[in-house]
Protein backbone atom coordinates (compact mmCIF):
# COMPACT_ATOMS: atom_id res chain seq x y z
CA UNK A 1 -50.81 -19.19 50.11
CA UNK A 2 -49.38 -16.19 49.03
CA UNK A 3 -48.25 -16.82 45.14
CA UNK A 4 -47.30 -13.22 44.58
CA UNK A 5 -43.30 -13.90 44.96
CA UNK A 6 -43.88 -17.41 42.93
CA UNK A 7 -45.47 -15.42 40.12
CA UNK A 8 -43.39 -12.19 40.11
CA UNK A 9 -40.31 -14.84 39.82
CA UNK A 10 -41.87 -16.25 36.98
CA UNK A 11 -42.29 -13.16 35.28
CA UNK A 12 -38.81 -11.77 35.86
CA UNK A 13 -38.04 -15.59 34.28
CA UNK A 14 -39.86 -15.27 31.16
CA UNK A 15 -38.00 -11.41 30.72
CA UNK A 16 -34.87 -12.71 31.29
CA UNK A 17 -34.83 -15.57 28.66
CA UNK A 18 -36.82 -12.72 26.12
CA UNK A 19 -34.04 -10.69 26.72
CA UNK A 20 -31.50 -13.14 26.08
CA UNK A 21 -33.17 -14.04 23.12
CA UNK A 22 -33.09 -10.52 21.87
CA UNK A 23 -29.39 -10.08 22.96
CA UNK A 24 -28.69 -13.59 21.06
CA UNK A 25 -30.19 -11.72 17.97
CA UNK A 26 -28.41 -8.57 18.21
CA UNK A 27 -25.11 -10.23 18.36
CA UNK A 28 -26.33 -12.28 14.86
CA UNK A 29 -26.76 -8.69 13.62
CA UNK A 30 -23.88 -7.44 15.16
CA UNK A 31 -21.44 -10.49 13.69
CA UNK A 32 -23.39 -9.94 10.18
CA UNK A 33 -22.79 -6.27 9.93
CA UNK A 34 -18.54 -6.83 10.89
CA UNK A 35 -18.46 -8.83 8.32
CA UNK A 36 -19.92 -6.06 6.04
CA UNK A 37 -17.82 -3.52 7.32
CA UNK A 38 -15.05 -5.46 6.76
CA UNK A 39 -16.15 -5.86 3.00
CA UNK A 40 -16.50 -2.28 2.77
CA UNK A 41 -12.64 -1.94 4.17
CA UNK A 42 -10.91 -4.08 2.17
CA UNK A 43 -12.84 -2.70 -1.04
CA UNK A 44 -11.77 0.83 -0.50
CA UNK A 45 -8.27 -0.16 0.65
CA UNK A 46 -8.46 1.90 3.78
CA UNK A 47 -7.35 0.91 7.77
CA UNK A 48 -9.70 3.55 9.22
CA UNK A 49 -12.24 5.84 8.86
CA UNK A 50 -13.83 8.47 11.32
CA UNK A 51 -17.53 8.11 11.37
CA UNK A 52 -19.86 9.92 13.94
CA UNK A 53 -17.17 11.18 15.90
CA UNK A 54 -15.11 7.82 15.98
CA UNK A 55 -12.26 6.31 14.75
CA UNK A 56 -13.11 2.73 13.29
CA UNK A 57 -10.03 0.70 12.48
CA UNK A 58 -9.07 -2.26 11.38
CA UNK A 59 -7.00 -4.79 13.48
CA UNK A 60 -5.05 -7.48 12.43
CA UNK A 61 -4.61 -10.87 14.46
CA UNK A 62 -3.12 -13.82 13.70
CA UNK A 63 -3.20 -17.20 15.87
CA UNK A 64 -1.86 -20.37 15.54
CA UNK A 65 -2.74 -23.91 16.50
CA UNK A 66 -1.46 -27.20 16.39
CA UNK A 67 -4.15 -30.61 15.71
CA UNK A 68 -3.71 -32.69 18.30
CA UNK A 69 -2.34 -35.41 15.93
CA UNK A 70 0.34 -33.10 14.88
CA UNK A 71 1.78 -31.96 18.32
CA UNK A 72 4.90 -34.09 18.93
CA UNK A 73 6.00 -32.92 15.18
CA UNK A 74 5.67 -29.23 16.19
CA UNK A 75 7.05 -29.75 19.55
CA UNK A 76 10.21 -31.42 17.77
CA UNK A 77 10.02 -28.42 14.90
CA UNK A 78 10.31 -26.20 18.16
CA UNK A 79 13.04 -27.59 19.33
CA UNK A 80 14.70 -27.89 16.30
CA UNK A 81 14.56 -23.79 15.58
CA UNK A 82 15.52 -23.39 19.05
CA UNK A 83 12.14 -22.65 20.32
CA UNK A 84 11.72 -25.69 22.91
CA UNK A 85 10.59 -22.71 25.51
CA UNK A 86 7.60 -22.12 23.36
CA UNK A 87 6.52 -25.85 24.88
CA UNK A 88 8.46 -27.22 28.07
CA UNK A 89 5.83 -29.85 28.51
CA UNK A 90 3.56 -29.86 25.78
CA UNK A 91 2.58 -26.78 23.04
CA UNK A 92 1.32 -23.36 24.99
CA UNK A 93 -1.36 -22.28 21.48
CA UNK A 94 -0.90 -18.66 23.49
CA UNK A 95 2.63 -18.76 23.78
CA UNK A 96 3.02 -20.51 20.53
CA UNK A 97 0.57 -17.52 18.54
CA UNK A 98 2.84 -14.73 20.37
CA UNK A 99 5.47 -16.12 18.47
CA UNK A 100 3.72 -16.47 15.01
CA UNK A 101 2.61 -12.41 15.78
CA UNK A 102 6.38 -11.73 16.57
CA UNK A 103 7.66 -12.84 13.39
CA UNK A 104 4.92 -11.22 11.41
CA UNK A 105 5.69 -8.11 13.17
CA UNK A 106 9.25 -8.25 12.19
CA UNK A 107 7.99 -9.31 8.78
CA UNK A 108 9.79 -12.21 9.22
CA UNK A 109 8.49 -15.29 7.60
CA UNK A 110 7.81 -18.62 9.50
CA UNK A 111 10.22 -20.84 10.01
CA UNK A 112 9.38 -24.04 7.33
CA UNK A 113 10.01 -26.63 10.04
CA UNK A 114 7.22 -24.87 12.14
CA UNK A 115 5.15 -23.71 9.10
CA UNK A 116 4.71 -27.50 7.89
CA UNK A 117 2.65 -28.45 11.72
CA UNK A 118 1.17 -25.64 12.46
CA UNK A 119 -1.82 -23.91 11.22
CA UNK A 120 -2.21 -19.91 11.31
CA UNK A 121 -5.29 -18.11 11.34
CA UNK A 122 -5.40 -14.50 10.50
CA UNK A 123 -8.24 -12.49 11.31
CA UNK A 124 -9.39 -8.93 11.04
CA UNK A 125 -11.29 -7.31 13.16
CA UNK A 126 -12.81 -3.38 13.68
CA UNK A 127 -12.17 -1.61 16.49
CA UNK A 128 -13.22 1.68 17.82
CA UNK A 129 -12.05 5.10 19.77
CA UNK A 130 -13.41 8.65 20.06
CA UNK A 131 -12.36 10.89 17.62
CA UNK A 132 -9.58 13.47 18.46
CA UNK A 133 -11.10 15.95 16.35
């Protein structure tokens, strides 16, 4: 019997799941040194900074959510601010973030009756772009 396929299959195996195992690790790294960075930015105070012939910036997000427990409250808090689009049949946590990023783009604060049954997350992340210059 010819084992030549069986084995060069098992080989090509063994380097995917080492690779996978490497990419798992660089991704640790990768997470670790974000969160560094993102040390570094909020201890200098700055939103960007060109480095190597990028722009690295940071990027504000903010999502909301609703605990299962909690969703015929915010569903009624929706309807009572006039916002029973934001969840015809239920609570859209897409459609219902859009609107939490709306108001904070407006700087515009929550409205209480959602604020009380909802929970918003803010993160910060980097991004980058080539450098114009």
């Amino acid at each position: 019997m010819d084992t030549d396929p069986i084995r060069d299959w098992l080989h090509a195996k063994s380097e995917v799941s080492r690779m996978e195992t490497e990419l798992a690790e660089a991704k640790r790294e990768v997470e670790e040194l974000h969160r560094k960075a993102l040390d570094v930015f909020e201890r200098e105070g700055v939103a960007s900074v060109r480095l190597d012939g990028r722009t690295i910036s940071l990027r504000r997000e903010l999502h909301a959510s609703v605990r299962a427990d909690d969703r015929p409250l915010v569903i009624d808090a929706l309807d009572r601010i006039g916002l029973s689009d934001l969840a015809p049949r239920g609570v859209n946590a897409r459609t219902l973030s859009a609107h939490v990023r709306e108001r904070a783009r407006m700087n515009e604060e929550l409205e209480p009756e959602l604020a009380e049954v909802i929970t918003v997350t803010e993160l910060f992340k980097l991004s980058s772009v080539a450098s114009t210059r």
